[in-house]
PDB file of N, CA and C in Angstrom:
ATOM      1  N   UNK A   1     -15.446   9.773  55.361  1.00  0.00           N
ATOM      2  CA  UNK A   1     -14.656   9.694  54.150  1.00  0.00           C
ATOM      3  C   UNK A   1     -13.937  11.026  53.966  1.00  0.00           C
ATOM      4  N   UNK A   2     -12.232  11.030  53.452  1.00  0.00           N
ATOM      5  CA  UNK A   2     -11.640  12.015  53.580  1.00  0.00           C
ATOM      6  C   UNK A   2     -12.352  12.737  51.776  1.00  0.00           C
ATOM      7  N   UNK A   3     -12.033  13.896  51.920  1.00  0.00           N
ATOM      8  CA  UNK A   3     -11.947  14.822  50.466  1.00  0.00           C
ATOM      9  C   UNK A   3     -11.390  13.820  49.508  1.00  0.00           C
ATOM     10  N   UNK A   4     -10.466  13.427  49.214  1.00  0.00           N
ATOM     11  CA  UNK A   4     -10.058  13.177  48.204  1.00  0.00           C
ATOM     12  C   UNK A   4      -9.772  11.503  48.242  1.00  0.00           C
ATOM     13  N   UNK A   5     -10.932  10.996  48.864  1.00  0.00           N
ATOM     14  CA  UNK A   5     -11.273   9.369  48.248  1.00  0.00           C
ATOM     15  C   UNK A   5     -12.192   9.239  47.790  1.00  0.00           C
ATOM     16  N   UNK A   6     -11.937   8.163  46.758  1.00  0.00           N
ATOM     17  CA  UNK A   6     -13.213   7.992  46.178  1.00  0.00           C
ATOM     18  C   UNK A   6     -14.235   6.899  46.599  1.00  0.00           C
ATOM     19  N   UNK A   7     -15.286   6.880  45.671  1.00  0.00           N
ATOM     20  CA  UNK A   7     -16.503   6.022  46.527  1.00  0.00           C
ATOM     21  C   UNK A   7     -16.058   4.684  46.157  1.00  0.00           C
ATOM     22  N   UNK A   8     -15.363   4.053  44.988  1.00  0.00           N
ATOM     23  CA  UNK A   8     -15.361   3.069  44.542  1.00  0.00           C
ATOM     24  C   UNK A   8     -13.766   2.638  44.871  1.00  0.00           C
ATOM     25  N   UNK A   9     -13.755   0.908  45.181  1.00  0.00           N
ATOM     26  CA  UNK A   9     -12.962   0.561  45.811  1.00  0.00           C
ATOM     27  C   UNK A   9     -12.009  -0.406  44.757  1.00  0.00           C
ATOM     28  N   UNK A  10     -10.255  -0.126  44.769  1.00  0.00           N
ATOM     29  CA  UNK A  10      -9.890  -0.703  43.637  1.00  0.00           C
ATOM     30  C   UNK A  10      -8.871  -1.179  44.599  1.00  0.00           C
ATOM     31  N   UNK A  11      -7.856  -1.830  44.151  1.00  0.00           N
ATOM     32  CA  UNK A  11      -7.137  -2.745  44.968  1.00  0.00           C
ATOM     33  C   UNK A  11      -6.047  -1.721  45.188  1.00  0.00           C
ATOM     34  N   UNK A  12      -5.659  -0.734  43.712  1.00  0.00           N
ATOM     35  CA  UNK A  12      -4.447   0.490  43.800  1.00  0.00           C
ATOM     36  C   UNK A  12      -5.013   0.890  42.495  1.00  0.00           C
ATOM     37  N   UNK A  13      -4.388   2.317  42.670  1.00  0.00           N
ATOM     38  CA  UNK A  13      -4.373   3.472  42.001  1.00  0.00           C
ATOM     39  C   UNK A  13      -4.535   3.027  40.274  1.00  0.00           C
ATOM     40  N   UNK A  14      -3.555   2.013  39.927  1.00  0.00           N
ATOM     41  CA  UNK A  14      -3.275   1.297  38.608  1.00  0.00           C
ATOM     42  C   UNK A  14      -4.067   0.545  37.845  1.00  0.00           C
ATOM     43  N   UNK A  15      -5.701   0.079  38.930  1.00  0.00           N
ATOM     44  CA  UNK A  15      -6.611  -0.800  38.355  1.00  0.00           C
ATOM     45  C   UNK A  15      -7.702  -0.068  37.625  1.00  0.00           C
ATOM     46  N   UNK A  16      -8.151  -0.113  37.557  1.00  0.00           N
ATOM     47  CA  UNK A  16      -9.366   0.702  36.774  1.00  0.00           C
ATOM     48  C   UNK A  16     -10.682  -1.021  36.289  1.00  0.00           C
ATOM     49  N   UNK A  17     -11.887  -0.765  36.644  1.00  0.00           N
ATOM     50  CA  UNK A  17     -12.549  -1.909  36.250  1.00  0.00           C
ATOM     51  C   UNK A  17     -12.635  -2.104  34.860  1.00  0.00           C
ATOM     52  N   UNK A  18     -12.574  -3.090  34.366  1.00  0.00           N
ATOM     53  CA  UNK A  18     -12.538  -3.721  33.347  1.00  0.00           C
ATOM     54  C   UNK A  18     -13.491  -3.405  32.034  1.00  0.00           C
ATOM     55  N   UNK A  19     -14.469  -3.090  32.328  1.00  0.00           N
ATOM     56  CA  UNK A  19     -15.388  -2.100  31.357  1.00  0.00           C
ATOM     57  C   UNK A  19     -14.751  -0.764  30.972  1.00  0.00           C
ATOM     58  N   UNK A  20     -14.271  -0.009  31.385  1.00  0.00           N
ATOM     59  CA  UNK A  20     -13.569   1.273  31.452  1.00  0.00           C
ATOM     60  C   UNK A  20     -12.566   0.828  30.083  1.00  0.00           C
ATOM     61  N   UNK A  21     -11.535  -0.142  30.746  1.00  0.00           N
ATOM     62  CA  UNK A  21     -10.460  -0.626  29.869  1.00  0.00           C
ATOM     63  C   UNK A  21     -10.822  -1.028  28.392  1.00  0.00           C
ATOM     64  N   UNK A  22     -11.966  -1.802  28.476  1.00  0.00           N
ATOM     65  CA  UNK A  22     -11.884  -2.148  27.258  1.00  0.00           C
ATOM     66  C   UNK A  22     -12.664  -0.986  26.040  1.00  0.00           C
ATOM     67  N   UNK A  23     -13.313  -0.137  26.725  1.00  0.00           N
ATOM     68  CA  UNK A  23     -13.912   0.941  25.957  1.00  0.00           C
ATOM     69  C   UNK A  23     -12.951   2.395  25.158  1.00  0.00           C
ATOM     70  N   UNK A  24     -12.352   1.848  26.097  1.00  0.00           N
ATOM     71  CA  UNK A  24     -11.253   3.142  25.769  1.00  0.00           C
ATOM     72  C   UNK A  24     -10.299   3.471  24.704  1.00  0.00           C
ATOM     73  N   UNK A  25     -10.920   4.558  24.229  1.00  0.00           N
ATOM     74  CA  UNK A  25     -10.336   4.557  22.430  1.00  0.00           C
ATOM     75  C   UNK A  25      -8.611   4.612  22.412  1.00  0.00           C
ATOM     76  N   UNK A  26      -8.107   4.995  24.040  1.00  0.00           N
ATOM     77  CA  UNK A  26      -6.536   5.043  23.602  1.00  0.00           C
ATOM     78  C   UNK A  26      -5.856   3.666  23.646  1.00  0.00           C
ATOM     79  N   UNK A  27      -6.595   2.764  24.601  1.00  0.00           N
ATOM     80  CA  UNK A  27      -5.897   1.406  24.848  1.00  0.00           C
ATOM     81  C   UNK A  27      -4.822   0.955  23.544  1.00  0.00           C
ATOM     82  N   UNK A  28      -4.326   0.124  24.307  1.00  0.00           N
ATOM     83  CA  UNK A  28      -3.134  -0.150  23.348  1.00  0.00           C
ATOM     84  C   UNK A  28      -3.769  -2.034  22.652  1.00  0.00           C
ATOM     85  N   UNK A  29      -3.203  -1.573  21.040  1.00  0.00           N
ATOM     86  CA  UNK A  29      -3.925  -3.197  20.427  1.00  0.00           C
ATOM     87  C   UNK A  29      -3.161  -3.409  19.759  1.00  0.00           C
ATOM     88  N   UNK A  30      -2.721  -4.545  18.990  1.00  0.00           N
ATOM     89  CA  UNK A  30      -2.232  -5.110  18.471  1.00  0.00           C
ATOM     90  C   UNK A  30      -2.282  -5.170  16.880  1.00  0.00           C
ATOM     91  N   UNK A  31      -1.508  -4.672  16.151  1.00  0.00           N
ATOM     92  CA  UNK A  31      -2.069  -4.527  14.587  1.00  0.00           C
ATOM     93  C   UNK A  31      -2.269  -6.304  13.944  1.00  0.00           C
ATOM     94  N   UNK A  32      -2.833  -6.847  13.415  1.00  0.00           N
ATOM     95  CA  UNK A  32      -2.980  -8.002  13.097  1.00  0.00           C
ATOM     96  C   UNK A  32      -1.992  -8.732  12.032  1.00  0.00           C
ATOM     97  N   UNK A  33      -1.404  -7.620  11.257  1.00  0.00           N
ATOM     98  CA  UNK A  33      -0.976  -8.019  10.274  1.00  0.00           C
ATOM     99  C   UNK A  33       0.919  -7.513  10.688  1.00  0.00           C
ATOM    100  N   UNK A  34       1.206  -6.794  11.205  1.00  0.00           N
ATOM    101  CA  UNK A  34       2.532  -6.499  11.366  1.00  0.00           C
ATOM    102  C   UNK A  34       3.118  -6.358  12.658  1.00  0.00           C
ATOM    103  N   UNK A  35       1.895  -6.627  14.174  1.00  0.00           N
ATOM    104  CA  UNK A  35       1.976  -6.927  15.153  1.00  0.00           C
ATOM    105  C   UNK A  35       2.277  -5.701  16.001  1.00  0.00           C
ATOM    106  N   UNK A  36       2.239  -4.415  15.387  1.00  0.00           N
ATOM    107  CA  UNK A  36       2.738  -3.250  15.611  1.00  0.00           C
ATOM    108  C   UNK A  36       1.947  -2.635  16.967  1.00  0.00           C
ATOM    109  N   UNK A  37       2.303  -2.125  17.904  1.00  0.00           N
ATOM    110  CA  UNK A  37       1.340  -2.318  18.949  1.00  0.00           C
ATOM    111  C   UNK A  37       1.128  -0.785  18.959  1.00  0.00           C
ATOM    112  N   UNK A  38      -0.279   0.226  19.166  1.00  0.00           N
ATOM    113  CA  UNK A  38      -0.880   1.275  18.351  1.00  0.00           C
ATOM    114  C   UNK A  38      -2.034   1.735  19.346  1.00  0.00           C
ATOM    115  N   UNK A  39      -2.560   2.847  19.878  1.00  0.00           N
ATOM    116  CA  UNK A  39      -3.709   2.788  20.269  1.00  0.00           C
ATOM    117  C   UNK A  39      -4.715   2.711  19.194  1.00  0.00           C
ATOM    118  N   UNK A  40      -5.773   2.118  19.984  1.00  0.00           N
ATOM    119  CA  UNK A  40      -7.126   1.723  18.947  1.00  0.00           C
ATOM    120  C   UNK A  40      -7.998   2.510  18.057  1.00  0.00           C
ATOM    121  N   UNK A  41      -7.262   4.032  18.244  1.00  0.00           N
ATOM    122  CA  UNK A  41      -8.337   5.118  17.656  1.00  0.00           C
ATOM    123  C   UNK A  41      -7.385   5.428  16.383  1.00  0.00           C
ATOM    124  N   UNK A  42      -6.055   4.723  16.553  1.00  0.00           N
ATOM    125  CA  UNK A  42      -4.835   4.890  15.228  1.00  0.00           C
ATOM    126  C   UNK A  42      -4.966   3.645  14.148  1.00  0.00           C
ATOM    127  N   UNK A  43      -5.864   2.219  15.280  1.00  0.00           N
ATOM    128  CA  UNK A  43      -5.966   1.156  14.376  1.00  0.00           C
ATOM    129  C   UNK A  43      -6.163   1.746  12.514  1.00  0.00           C
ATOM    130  N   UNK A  44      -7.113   1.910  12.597  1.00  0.00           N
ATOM    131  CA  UNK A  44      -7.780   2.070  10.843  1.00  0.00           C
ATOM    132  C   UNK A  44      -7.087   3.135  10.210  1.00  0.00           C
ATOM    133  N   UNK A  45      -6.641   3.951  10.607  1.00  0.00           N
ATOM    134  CA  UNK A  45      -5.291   4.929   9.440  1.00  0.00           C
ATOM    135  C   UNK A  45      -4.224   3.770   9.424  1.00  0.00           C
ATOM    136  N   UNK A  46      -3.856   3.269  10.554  1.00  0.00           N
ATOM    137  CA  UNK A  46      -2.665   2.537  10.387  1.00  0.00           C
ATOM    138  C   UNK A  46      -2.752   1.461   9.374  1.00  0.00           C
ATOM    139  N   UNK A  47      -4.021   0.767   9.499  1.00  0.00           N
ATOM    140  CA  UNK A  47      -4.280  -0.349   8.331  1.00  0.00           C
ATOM    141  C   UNK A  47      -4.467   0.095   6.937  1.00  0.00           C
ATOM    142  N   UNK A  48      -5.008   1.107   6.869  1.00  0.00           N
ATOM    143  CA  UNK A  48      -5.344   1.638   5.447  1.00  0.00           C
ATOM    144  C   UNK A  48      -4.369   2.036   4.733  1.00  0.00           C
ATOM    145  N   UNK A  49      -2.963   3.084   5.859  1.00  0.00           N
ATOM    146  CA  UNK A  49      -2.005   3.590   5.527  1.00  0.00           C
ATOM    147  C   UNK A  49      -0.599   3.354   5.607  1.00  0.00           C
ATOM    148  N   UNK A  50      -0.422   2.778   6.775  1.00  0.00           N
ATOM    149  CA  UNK A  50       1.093   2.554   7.460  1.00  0.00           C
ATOM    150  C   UNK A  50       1.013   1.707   7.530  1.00  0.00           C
ATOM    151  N   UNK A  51       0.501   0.556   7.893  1.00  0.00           N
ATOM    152  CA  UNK A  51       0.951  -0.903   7.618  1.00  0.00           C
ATOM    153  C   UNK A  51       2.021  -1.323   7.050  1.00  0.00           C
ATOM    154  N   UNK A  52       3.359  -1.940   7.309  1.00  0.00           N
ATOM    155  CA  UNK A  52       4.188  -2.414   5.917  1.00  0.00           C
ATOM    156  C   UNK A  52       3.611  -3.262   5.044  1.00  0.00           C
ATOM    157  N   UNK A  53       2.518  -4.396   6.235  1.00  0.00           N
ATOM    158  CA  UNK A  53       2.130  -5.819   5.711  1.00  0.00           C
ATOM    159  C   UNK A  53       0.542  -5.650   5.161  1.00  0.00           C
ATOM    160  N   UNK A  54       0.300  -4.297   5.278  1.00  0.00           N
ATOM    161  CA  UNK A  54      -1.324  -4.357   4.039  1.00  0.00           C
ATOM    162  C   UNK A  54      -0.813  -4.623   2.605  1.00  0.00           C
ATOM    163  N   UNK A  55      -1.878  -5.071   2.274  1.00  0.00           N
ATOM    164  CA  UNK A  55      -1.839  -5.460   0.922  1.00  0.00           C
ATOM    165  C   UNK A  55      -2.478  -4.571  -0.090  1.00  0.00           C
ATOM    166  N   UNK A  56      -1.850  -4.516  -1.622  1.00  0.00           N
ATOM    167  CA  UNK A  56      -2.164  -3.476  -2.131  1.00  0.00           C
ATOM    168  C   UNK A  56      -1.928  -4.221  -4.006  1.00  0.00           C
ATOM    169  N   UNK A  57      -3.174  -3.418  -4.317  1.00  0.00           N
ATOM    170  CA  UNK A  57      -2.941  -4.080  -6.095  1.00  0.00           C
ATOM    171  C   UNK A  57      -1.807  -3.530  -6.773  1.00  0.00           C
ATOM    172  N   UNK A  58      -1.330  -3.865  -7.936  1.00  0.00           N
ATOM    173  CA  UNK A  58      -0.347  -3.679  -8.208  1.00  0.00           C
ATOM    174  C   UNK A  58      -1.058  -2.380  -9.011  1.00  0.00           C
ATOM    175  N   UNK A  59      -0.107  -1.428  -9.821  1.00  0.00           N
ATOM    176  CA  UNK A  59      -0.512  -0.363 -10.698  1.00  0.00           C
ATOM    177  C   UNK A  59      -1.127  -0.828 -12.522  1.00  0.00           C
ATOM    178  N   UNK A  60      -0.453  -2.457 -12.198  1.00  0.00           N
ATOM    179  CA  UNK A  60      -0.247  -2.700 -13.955  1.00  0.00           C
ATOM    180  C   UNK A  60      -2.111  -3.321 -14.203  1.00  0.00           C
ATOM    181  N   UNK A  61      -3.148  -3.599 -12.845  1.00  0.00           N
ATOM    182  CA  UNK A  61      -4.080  -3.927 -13.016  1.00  0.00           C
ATOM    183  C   UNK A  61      -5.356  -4.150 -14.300  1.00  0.00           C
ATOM    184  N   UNK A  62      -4.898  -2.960 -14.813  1.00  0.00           N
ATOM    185  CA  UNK A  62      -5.632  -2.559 -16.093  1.00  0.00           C
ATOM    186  C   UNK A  62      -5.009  -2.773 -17.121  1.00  0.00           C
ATOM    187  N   UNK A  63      -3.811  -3.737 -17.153  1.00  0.00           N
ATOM    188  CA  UNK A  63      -3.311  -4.741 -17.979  1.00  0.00           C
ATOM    189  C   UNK A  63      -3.492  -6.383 -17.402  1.00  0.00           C
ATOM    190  N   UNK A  64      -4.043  -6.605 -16.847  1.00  0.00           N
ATOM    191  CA  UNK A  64      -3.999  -7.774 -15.549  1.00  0.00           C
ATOM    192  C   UNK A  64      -3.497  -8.588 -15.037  1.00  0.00           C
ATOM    193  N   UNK A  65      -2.549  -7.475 -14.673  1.00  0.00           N
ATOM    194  CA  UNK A  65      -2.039  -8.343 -13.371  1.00  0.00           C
ATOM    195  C   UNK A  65      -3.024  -7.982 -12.065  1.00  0.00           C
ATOM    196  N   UNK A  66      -3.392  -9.053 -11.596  1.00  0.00           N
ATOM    197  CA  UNK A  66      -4.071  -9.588 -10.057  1.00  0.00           C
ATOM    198  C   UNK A  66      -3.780  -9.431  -9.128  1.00  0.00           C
ATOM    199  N   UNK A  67      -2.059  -9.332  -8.939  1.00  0.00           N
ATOM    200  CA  UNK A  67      -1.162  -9.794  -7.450  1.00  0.00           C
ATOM    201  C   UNK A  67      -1.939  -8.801  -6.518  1.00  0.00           C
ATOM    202  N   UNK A  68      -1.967  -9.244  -5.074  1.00  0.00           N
ATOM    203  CA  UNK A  68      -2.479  -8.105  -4.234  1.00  0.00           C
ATOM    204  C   UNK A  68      -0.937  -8.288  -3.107  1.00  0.00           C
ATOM    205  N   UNK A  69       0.146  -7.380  -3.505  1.00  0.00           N
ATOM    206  CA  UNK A  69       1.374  -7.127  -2.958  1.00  0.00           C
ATOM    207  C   UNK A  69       1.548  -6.698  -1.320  1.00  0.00           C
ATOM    208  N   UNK A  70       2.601  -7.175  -0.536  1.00  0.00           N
ATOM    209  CA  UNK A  70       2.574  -6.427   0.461  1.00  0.00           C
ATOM    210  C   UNK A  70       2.701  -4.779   0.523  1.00  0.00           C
ATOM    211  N   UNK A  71       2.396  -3.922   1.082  1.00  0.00           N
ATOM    212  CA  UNK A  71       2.525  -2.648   0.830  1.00  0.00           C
ATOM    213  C   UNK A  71       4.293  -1.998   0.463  1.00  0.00           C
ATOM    214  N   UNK A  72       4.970  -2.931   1.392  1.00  0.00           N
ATOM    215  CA  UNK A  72       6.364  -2.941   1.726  1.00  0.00           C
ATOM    216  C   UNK A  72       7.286  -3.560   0.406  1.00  0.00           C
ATOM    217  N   UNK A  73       6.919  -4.044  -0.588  1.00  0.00           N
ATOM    218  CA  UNK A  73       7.284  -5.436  -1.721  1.00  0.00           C
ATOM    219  C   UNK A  73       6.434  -4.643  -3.100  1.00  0.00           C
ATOM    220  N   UNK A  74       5.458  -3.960  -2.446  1.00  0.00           N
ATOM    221  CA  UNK A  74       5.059  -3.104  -3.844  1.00  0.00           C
ATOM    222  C   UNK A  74       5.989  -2.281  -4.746  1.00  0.00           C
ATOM    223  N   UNK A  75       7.025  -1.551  -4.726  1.00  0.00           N
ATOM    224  CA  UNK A  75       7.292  -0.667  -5.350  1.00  0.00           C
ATOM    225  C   UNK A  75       8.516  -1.770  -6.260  1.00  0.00           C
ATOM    226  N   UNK A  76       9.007  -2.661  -5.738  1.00  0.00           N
ATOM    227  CA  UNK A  76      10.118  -3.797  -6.540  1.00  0.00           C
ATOM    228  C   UNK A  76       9.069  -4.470  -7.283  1.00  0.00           C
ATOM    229  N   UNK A  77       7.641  -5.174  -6.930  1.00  0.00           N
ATOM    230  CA  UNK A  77       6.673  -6.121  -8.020  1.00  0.00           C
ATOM    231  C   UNK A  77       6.461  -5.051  -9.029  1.00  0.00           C
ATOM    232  N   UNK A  78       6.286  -3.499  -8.957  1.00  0.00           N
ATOM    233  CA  UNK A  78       5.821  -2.752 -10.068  1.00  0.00           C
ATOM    234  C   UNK A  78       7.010  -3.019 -11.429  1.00  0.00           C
ATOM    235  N   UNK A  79       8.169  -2.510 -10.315  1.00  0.00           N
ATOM    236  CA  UNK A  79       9.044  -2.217 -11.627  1.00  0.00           C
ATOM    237  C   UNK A  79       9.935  -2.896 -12.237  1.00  0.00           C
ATOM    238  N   UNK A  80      10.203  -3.886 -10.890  1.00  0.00           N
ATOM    239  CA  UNK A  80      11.128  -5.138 -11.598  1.00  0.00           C
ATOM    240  C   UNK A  80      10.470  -6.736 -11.682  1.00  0.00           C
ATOM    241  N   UNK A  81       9.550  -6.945 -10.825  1.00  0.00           N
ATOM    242  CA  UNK A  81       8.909  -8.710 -10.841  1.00  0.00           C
ATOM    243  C   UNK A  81       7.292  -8.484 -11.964  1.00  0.00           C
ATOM    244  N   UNK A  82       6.945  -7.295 -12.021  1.00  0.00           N
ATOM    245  CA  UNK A  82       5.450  -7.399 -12.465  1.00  0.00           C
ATOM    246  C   UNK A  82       5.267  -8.194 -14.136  1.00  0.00           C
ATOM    247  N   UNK A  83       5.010  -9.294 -14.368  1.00  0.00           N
ATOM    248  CA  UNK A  83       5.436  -9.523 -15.999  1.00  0.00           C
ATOM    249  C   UNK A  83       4.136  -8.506 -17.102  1.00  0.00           C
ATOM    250  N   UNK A  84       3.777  -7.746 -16.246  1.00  0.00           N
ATOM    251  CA  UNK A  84       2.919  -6.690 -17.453  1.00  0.00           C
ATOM    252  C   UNK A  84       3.517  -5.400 -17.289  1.00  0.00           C
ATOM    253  N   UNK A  85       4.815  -5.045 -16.511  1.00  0.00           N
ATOM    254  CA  UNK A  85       5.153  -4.151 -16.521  1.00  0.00           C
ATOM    255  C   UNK A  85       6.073  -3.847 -17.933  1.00  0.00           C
ATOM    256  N   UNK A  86       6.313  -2.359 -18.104  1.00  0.00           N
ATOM    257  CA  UNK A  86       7.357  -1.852 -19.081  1.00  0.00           C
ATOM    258  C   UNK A  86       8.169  -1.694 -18.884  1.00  0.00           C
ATOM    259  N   UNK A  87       9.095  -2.140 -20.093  1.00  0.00           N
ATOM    260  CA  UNK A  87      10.671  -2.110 -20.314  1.00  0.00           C
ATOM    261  C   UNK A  87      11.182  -1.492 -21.552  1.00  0.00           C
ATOM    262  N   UNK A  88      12.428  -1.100 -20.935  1.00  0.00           N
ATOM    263  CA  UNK A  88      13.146  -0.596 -21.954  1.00  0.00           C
ATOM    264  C   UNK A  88      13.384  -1.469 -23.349  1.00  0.00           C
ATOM    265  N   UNK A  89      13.259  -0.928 -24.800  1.00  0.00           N
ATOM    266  CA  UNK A  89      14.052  -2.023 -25.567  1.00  0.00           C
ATOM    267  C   UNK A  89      15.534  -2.069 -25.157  1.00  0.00           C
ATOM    268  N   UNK A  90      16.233  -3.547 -25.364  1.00  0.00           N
ATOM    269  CA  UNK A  90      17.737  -3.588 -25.147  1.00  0.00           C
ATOM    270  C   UNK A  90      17.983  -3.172 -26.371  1.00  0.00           C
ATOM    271  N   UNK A  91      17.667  -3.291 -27.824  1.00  0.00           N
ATOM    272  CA  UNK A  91      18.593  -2.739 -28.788  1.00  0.00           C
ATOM    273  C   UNK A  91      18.194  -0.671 -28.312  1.00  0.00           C
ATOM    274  N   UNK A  92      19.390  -0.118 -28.515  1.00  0.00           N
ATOM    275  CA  UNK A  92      19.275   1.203 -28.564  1.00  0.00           C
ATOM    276  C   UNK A  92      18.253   1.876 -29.260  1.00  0.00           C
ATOM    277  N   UNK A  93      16.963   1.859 -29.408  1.00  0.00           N
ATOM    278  CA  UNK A  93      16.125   2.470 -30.064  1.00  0.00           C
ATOM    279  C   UNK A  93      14.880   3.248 -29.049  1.00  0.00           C
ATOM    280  N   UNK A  94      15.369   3.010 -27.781  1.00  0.00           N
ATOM    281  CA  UNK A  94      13.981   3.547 -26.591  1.00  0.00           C
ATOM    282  C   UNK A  94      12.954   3.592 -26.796  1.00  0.00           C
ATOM    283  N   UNK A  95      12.456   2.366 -27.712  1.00  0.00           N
ATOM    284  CA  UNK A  95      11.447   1.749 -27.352  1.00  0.00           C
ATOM    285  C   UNK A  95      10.590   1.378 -25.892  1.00  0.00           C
ATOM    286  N   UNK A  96       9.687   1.742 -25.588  1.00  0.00           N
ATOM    287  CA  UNK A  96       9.015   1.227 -24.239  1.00  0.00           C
ATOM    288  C   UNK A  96       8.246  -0.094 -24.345  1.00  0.00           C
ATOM    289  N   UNK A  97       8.609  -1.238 -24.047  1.00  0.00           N
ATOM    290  CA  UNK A  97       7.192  -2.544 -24.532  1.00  0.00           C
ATOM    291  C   UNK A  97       7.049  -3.062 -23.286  1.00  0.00           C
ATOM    292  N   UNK A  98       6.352  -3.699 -23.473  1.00  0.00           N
ATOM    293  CA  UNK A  98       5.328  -4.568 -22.173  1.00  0.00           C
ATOM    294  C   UNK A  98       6.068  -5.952 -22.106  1.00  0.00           C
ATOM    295  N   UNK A  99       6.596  -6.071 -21.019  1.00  0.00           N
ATOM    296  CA  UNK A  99       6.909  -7.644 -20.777  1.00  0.00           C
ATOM    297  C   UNK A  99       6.169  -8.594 -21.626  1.00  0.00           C
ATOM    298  N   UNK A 100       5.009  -8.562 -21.970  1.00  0.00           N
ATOM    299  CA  UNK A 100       4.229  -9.620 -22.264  1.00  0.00           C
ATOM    300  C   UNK A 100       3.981  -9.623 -23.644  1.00  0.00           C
TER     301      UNK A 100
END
């Protein structure tokens, strides 16, 4: 056997056995929700954080609203779709009231 072969026999340079592959924290996976393709050690920041398509409560909760928003669709349900959100009064008096 020359210096620089190894003991274990792969078909080419590119294979690596199959245990190896699947252990490996850089492999590349699939985000579930936005299909975003990520190594596996980025999975869980990416879901918690970067996701467009995680879902997220709205801010008005502690008036109750429920919705659990896409992360991406959150910042339009707060301020313009949320019906417990605040609005301006239309007569000129700047009043702040609650949709509801």
């Amino acid at each position: 056997m020359k210096n620089n072969e190894s003991t274990h026999s792969y078909p080419d340079d590119n294979h690596y056995p199959p245990p190896q592959i699947n252990l490996c924290p850089k492999r590349m996976v699939g985000c579930e929700l936005c299909g975003q393709q990520l190594p596996l050690d980025q999975l869980n920041a990416h879901d918690q954080v970067q996701c467009p398509n995680r879902r997220l409560l709205c801010c008005m909760i502690g008036r109750g609203c429920r919705e659990a928003i896409k992360a991406e669709n959150l910042e339009l349900h707060e301020k313009r779709l949320c019906k417990y959100r605040d609005v301006l009064c239309r007569v000129p008096c700047d009043a702040v009231l609650q949709v509801l």
